[in-house]
N, C-alpha and C. Protein backbone atom coordinates (compact mmCIF):
# COMPACT_ATOMS: atom_id res chain seq x y z
N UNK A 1 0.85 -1.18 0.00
CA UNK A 1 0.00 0.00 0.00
C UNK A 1 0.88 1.24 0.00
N UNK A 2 1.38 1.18 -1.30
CA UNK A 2 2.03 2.97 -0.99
C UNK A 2 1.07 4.04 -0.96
N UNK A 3 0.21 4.12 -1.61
CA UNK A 3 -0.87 5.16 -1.56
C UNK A 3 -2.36 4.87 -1.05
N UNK A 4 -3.03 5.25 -1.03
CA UNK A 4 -4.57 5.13 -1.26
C UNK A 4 -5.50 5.34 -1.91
N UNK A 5 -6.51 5.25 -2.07
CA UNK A 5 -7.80 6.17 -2.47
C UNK A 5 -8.20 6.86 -1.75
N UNK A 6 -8.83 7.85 -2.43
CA UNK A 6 -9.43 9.05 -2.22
C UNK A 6 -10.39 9.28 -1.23
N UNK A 7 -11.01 7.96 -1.04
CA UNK A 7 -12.12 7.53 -0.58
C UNK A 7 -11.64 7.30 1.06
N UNK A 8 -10.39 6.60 1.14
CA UNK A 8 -9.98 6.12 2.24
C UNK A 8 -9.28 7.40 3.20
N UNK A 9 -8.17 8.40 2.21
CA UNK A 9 -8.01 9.47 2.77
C UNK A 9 -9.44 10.32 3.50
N UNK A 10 -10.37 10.16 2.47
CA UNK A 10 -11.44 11.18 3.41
C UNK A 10 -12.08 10.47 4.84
N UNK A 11 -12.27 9.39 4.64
CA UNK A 11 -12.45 8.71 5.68
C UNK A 11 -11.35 8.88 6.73
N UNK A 12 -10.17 8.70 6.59
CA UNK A 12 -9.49 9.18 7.60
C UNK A 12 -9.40 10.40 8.46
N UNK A 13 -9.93 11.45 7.08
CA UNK A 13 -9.59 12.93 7.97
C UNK A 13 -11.01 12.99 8.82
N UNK A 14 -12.06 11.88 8.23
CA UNK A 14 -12.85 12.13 9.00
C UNK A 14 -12.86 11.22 10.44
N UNK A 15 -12.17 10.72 10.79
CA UNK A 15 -11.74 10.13 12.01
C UNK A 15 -10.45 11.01 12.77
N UNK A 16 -9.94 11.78 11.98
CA UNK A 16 -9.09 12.75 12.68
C UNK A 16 -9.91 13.79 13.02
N UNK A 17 -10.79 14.17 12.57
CA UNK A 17 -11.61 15.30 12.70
C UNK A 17 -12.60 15.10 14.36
N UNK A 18 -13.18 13.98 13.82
CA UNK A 18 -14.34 13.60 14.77
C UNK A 18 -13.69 13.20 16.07
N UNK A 19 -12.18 12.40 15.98
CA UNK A 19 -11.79 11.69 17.25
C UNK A 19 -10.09 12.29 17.93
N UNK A 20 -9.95 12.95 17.29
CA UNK A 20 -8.71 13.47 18.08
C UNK A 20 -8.42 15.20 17.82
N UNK A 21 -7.84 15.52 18.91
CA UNK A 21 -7.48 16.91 19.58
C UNK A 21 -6.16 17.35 18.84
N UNK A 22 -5.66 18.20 18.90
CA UNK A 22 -4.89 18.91 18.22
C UNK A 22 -3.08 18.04 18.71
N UNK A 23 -3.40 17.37 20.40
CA UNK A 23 -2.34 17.17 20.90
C UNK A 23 -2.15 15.89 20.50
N UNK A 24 -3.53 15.38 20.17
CA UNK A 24 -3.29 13.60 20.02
C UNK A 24 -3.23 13.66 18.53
N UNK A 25 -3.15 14.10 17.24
CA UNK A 25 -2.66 14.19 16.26
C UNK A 25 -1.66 14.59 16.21
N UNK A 26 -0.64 15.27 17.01
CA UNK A 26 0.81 15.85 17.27
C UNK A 26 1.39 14.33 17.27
N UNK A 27 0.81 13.82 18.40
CA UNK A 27 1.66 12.67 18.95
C UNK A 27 1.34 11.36 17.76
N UNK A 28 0.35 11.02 17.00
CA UNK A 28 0.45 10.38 16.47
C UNK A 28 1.62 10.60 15.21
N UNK A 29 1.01 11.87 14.79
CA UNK A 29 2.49 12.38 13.97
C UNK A 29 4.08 11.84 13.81
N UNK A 30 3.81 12.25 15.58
CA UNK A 30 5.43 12.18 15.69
C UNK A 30 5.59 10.38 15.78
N UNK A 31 4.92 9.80 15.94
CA UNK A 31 5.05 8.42 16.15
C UNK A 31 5.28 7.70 14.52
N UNK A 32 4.99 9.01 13.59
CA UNK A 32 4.94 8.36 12.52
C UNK A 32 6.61 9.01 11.51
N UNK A 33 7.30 9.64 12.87
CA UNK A 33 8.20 10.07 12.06
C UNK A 33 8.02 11.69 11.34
N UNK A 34 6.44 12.35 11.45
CA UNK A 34 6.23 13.43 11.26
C UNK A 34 6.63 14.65 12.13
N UNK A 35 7.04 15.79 11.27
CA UNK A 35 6.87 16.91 12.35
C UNK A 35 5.53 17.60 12.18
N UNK A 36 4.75 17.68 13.37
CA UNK A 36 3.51 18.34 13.14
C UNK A 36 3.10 19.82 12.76
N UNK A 37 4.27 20.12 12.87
CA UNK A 37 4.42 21.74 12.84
C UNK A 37 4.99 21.95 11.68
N UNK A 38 4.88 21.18 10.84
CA UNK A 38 5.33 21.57 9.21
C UNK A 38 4.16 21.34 8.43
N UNK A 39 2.88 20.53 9.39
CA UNK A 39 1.75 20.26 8.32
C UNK A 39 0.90 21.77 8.35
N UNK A 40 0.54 21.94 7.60
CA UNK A 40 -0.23 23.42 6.86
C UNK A 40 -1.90 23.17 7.63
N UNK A 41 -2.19 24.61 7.99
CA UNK A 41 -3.33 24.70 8.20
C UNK A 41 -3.81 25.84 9.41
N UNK A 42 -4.92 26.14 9.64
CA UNK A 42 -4.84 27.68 10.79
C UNK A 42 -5.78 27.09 11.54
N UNK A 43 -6.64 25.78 11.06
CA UNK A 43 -8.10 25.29 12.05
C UNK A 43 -7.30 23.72 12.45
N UNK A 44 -7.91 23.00 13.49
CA UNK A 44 -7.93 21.55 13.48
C UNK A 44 -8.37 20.78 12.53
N UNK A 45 -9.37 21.11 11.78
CA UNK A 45 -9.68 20.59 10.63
C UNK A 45 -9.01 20.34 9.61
N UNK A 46 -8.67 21.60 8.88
CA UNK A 46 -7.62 21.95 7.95
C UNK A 46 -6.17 20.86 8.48
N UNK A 47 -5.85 21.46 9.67
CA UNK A 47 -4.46 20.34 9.62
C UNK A 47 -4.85 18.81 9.72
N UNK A 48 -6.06 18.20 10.40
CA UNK A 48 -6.61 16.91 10.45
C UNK A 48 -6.60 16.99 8.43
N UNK A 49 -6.64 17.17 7.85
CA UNK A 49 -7.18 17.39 6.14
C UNK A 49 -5.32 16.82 5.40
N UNK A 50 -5.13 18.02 5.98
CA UNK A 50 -3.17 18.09 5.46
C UNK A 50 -2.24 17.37 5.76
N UNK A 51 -2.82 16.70 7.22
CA UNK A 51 -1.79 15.41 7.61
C UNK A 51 -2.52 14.25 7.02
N UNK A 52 -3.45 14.02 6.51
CA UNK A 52 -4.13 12.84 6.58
C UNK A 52 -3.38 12.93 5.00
N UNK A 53 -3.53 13.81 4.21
CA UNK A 53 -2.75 13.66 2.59
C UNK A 53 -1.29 13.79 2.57
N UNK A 54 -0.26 14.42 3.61
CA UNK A 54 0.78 14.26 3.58
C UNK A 54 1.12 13.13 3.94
N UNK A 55 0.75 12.40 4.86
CA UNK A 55 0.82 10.81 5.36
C UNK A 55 0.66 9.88 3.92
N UNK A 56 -0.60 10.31 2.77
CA UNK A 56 -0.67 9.49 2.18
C UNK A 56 0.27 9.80 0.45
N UNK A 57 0.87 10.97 0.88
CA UNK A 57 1.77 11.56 -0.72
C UNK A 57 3.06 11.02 0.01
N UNK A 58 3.85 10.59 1.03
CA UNK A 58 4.67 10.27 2.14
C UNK A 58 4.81 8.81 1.80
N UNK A 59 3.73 7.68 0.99
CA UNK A 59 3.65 6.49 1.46
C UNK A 59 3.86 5.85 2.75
N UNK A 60 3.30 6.76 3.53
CA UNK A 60 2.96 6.01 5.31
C UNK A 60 1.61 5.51 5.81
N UNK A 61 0.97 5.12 4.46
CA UNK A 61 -0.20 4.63 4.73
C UNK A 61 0.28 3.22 5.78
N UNK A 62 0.79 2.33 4.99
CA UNK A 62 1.13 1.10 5.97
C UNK A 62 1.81 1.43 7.50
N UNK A 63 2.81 2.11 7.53
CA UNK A 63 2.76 2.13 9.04
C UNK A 63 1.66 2.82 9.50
N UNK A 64 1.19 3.91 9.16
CA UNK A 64 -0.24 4.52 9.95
C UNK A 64 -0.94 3.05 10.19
N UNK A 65 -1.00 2.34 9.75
CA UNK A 65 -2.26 1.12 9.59
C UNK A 65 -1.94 0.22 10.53
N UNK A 66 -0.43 0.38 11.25
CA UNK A 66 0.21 -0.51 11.72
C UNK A 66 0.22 0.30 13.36
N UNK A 67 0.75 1.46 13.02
CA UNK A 67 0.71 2.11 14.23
C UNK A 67 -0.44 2.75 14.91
N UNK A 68 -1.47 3.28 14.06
CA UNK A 68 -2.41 3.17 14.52
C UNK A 68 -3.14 3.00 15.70
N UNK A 69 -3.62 1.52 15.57
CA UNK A 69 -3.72 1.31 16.53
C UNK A 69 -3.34 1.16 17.98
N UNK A 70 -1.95 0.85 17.63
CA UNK A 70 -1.08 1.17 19.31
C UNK A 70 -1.19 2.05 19.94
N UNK A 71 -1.19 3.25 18.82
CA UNK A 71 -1.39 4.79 19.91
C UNK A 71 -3.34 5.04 19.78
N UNK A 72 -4.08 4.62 19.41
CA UNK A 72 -5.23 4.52 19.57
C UNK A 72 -5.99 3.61 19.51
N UNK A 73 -5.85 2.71 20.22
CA UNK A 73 -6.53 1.18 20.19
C UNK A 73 -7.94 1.35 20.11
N UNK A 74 -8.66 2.40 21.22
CA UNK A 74 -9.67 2.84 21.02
C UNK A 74 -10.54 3.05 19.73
N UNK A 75 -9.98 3.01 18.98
CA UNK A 75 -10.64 3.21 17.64
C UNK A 75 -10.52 2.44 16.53
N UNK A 76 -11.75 2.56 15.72
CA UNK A 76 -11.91 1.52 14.49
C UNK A 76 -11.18 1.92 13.41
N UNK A 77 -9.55 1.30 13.38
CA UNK A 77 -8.80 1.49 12.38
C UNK A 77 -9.59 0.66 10.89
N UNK A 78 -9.69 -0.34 11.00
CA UNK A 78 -10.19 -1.59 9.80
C UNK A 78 -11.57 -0.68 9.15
N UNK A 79 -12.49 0.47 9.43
CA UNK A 79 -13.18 1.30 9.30
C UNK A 79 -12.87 1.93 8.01
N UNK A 80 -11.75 2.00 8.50
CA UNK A 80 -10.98 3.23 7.53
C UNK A 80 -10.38 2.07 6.34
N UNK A 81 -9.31 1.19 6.99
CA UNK A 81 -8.16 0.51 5.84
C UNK A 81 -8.89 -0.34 5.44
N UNK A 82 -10.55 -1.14 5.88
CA UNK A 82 -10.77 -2.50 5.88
C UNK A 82 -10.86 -2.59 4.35
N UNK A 83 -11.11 -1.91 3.67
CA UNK A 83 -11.00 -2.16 2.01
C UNK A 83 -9.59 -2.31 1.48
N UNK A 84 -8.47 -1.83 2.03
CA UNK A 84 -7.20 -1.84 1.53
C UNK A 84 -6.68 -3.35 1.94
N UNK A 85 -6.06 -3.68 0.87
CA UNK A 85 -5.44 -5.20 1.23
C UNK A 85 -3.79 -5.00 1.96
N UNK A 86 -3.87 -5.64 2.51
CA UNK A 86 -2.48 -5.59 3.49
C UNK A 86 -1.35 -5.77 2.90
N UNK A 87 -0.39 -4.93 3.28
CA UNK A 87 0.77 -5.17 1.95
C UNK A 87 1.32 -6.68 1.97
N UNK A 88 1.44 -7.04 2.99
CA UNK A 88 1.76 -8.96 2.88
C UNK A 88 1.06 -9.14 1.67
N UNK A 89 -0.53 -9.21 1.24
CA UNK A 89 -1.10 -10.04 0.50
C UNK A 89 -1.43 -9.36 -0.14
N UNK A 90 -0.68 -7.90 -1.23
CA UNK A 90 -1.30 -7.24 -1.76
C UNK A 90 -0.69 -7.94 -3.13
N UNK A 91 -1.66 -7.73 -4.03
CA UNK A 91 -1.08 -7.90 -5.66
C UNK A 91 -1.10 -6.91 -6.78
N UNK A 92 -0.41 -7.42 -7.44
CA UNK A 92 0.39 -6.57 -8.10
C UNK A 92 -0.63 -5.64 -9.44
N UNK A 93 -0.76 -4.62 -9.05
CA UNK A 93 -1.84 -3.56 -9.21
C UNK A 93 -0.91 -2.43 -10.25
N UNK A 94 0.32 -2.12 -10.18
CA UNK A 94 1.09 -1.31 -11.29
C UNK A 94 2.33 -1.17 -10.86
N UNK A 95 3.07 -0.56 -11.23
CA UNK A 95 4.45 -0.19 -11.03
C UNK A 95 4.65 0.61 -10.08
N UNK A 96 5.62 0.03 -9.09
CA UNK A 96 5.96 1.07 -7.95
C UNK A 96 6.22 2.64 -8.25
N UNK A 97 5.89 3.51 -7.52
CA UNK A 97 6.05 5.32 -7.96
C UNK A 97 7.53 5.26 -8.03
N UNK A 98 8.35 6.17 -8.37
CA UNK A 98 9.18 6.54 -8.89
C UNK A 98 10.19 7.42 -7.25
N UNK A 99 11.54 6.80 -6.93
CA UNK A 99 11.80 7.21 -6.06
C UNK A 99 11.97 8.88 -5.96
N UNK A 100 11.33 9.50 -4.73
CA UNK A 100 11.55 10.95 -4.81
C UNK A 100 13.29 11.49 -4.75
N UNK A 101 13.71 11.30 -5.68
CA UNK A 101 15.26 12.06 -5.56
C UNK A 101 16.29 10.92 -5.47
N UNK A 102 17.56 11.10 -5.90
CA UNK A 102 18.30 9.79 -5.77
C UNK A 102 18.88 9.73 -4.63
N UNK A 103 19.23 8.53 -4.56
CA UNK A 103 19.31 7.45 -3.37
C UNK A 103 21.14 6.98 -3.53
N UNK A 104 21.22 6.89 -2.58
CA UNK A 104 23.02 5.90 -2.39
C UNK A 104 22.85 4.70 -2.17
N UNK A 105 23.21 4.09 -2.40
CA UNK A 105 23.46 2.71 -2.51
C UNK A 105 23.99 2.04 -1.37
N UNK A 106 23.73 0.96 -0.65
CA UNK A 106 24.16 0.90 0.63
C UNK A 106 26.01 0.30 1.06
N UNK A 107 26.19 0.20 0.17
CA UNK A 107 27.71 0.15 -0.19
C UNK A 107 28.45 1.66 0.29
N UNK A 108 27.40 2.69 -0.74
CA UNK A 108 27.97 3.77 0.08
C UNK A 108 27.99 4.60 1.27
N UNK A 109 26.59 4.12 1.57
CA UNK A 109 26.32 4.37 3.08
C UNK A 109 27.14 3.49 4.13
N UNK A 110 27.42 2.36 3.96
CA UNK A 110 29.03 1.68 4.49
C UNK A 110 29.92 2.59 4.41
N UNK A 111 30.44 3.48 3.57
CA UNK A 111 31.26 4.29 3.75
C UNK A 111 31.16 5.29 4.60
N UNK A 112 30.42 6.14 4.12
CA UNK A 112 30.00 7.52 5.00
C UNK A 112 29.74 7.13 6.22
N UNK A 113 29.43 5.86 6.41
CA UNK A 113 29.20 5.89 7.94
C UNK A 113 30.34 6.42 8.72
N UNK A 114 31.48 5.52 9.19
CA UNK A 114 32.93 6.28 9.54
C UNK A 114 33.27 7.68 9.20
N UNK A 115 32.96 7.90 8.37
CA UNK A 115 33.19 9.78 8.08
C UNK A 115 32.06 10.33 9.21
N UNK A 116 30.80 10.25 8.95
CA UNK A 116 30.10 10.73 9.87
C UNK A 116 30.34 10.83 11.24
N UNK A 117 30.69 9.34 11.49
CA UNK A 117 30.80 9.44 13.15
C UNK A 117 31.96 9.80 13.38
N UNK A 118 32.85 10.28 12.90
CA UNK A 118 33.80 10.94 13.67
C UNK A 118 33.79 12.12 13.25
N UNK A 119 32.86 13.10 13.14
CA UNK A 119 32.27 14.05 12.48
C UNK A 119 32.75 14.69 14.25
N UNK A 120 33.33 16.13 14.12
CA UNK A 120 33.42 16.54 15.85
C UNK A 120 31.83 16.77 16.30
N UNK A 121 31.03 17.42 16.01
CA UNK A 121 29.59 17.38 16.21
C UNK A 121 28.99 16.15 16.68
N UNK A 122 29.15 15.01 16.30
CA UNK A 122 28.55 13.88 16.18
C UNK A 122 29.31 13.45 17.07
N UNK A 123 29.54 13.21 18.25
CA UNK A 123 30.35 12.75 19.33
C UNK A 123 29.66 12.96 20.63
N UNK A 124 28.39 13.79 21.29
CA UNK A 124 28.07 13.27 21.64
C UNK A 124 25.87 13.73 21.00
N UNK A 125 24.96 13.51 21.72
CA UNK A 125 23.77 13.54 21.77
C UNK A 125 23.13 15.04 20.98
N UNK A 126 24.34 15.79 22.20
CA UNK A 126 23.41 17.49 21.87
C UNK A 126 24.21 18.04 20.51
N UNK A 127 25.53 17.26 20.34
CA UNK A 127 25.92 17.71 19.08
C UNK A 127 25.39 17.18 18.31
N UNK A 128 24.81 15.92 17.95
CA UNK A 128 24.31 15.80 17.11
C UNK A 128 22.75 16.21 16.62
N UNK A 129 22.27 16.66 17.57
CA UNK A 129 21.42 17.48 16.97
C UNK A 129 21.66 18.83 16.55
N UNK A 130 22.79 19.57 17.08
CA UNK A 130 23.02 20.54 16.42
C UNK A 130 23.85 20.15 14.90
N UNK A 131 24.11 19.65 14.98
CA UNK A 131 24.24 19.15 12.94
C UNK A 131 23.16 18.85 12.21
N UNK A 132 22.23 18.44 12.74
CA UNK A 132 21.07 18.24 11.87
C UNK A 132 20.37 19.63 11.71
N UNK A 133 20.50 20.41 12.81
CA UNK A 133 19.76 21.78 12.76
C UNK A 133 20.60 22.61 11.16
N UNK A 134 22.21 22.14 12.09
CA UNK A 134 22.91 23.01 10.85
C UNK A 134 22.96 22.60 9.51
N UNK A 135 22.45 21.43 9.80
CA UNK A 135 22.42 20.91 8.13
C UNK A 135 20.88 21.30 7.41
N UNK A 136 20.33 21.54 8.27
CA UNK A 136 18.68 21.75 7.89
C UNK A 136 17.69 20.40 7.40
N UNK A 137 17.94 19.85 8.72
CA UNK A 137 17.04 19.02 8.82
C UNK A 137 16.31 18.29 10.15
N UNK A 138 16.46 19.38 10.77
CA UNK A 138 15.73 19.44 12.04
C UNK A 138 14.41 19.05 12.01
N UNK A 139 14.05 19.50 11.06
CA UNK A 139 12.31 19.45 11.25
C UNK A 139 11.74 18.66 10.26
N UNK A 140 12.91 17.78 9.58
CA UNK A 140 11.97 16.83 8.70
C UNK A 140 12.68 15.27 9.05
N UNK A 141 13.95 15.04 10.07
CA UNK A 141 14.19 14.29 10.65
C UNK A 141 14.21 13.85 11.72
N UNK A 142 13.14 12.86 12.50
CA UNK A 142 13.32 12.73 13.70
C UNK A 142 13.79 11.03 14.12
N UNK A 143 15.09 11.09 14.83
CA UNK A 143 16.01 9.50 15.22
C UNK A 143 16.18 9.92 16.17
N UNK A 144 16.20 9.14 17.44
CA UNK A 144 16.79 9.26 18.61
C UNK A 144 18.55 8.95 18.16
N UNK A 145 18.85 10.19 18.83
CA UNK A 145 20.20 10.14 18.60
C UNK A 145 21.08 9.57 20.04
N UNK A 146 20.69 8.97 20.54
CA UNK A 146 21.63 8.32 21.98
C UNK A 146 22.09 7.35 21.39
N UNK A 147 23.15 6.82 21.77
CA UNK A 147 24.06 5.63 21.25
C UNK A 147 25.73 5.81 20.90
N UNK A 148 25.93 4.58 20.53
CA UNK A 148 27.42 4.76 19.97
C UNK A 148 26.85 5.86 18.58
N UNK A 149 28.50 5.92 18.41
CA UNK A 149 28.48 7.26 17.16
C UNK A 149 28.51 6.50 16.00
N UNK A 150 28.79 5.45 15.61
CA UNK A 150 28.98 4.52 14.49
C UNK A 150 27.33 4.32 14.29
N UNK A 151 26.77 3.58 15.17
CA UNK A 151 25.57 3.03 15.03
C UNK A 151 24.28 4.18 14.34
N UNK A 152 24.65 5.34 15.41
CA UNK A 152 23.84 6.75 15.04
C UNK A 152 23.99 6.79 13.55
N UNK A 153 25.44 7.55 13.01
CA UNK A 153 25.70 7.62 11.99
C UNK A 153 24.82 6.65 10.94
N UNK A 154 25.29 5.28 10.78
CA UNK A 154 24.65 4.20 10.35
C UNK A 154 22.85 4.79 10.06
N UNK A 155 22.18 4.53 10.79
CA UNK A 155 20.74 5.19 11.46
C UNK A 155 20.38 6.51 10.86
N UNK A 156 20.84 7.33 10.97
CA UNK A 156 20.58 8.97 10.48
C UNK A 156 21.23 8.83 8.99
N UNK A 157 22.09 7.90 8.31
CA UNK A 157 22.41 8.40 6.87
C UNK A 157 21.46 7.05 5.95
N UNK A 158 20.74 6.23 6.88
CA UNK A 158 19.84 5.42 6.18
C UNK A 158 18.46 6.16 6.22
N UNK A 159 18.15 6.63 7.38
CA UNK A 159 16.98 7.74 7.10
C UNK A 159 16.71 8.76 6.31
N UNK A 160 18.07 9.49 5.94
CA UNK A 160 18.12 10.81 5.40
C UNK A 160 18.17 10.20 3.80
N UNK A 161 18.32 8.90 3.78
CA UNK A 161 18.59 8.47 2.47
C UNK A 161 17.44 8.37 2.11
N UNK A 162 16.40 6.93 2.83
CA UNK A 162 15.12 6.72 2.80
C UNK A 162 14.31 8.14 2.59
N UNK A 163 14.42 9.53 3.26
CA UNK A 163 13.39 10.48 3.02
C UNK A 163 13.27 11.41 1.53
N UNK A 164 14.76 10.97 0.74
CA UNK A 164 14.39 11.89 -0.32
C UNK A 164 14.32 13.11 -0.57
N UNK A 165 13.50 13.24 -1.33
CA UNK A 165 13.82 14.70 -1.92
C UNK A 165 13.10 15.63 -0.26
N UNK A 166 13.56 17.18 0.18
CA UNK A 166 12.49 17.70 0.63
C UNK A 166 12.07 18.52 -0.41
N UNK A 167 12.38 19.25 -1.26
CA UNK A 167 12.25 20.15 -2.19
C UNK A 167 12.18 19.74 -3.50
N UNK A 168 12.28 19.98 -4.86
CA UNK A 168 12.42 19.32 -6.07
C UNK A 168 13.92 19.46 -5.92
N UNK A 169 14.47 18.66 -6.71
CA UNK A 169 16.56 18.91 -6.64
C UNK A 169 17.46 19.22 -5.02
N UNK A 170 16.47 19.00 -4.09
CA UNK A 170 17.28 19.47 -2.76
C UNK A 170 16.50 18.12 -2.14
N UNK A 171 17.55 17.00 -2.07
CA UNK A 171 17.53 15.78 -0.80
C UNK A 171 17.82 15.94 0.40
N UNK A 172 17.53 15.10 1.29
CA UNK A 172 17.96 14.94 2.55
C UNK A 172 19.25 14.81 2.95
N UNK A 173 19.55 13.69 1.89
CA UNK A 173 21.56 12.78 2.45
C UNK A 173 21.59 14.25 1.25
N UNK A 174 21.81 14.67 0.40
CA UNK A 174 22.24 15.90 0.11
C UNK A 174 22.57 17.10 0.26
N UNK A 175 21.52 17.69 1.65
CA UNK A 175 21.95 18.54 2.85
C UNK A 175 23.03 17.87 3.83
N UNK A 176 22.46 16.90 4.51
CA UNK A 176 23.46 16.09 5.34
C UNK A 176 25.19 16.04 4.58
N UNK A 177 25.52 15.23 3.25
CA UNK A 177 26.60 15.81 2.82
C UNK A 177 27.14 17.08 2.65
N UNK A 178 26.31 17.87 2.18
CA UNK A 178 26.91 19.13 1.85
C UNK A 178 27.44 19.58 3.30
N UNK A 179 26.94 19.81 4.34
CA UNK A 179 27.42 20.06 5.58
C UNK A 179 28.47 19.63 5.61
N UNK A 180 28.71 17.91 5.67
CA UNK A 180 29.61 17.42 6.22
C UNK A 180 31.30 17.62 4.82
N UNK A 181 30.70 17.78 4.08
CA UNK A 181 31.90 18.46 2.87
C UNK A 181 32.57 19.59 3.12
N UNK A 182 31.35 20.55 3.53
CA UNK A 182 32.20 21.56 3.78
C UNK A 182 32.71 22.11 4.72
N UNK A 183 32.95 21.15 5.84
CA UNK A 183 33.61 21.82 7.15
C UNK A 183 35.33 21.67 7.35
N UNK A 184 35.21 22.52 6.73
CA UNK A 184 37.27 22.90 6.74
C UNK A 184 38.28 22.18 7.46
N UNK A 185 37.84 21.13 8.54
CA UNK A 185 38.52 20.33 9.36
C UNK A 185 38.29 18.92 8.68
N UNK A 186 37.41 18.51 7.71
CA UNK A 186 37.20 16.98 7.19
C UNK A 186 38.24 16.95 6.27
N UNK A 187 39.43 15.85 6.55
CA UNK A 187 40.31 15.43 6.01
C UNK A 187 39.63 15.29 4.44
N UNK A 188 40.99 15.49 3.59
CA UNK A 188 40.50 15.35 2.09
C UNK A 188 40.29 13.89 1.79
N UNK A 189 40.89 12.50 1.75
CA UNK A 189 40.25 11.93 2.13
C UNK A 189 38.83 11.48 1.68
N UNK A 190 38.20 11.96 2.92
CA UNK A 190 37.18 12.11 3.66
C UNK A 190 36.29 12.59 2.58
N UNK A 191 36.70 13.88 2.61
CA UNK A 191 35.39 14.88 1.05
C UNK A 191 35.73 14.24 0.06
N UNK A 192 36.84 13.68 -0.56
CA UNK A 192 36.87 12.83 -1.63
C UNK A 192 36.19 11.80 -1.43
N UNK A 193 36.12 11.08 -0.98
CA UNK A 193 34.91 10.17 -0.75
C UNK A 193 33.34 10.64 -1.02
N UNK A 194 33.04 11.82 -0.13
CA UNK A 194 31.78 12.15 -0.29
C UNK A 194 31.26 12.59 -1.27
N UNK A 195 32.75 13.30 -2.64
CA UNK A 195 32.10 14.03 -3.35
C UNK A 195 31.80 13.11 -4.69
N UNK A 196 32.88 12.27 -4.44
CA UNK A 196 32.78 10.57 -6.07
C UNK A 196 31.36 10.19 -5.44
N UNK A 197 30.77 9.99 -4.08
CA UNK A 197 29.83 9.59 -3.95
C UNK A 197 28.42 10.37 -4.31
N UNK A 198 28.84 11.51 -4.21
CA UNK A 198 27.60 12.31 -4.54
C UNK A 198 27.64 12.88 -6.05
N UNK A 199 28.81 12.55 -6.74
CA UNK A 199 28.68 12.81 -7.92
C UNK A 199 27.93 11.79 -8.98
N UNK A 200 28.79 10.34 -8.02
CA UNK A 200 27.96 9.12 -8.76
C UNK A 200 26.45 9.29 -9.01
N UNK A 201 26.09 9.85 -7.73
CA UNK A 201 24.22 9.13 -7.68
C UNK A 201 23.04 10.76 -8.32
N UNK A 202 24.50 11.62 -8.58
CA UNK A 202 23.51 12.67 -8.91
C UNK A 202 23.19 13.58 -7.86
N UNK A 203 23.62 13.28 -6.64
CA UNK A 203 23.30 14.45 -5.32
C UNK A 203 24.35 15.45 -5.47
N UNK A 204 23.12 16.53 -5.27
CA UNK A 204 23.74 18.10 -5.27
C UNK A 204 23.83 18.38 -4.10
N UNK A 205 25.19 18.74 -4.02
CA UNK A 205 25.93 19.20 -2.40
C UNK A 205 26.90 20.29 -1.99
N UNK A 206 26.66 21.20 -3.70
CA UNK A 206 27.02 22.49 -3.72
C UNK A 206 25.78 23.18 -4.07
């Protein structure tokens, strides 16, 4: 289920509408990896409307369907999805959409990992969120960043990969590199690596 129907989105906003508060759509949000404060709108309605179609232009229909219920058991999810077939047993209906923006290859994300984590920022928790701020992606990436620095790294350059484009021609791992290219202390090396890598796949990081 990467997408939905039309039918199923309205049904949803109308269960966001009718059954949750401004705080319990925050939190489902964020459970889904959303920032709530980037979805558009000035009423509860309107943003119940804008998250329910960004969730489904996002392809997060399946985890919504999944998570769902955990954070609202209370309610008749199958209401909403019971017409959608479960991606386990779904068949083959057309060609997958077209990835938003290019992607690295996980060969190269093996690489960058080690560059990243020894990134001085990335050493401990609060630095690493201040790199994501400075890289500008505060508000469209959310990973718990506690852990070893390898593992993080690992974690945050598979996400930033997975999210794609935010803009038309402006990616995620494309901000994230460009940062990490241009900080005057990353051994050459290092930016040589990042830049054969971002030249290969087409990411713009100037």
């Amino acid at each position: 289920m990467s997408t939905v129907s039309l039918e199923v989105v309205k049904a949803l906003v109308k269960l966001f509408v009718e059954r949750f508060d401004n705080n319990e759509l925050e939190d489902l949000a964020f459970s889904l990896g959303v920032n709530f404060d980037d979805i558009s709108g000035n009423t509860r309605s309107a943003k119940a409307r804008e998250l329910a179609l960004y969730l489904n232009r996002r392809s997060l229909m399946d985890e919504l369907r999944q998570k769902g219920p955990v954070e609202r058991p209370d309610l008749d999810w199958e209401a909403v999805f019971g017409g959608v077939t479960p991606p386990l047993t779904a068949g083959i209906t057309g060609p997958e959409p077209p990835a938003r923006g290019p992607k690295v290859d996980f060969r190269d994300i093996q690489k960058l990992g080690p560059i990243l984590a020894a990134h001085t920022l990335f050493q401990t928790p609060d630095g690493r969120q201040s790199l994501l701020y400075n890289a500008g992606l505060s508000r469209v990436i959310h990973l718990d960043l506690n852990g070893n620095a390898y593992a993080v790294a690992s974690s945050l350059l598979a996400k930033v990969n997975e999210y794609g484009e935010i803009e038309p021609g402006d990616t995620a791992i494309g901000r994230l590199l460009a940062y990490i290219a241009a900080d005057p202390a990353l051994p050459p090396a290092d930016k040589s690596v990042i830049t054969a890598i971002a030249a290969k796949n087409a990411i713009k990081i100037e």
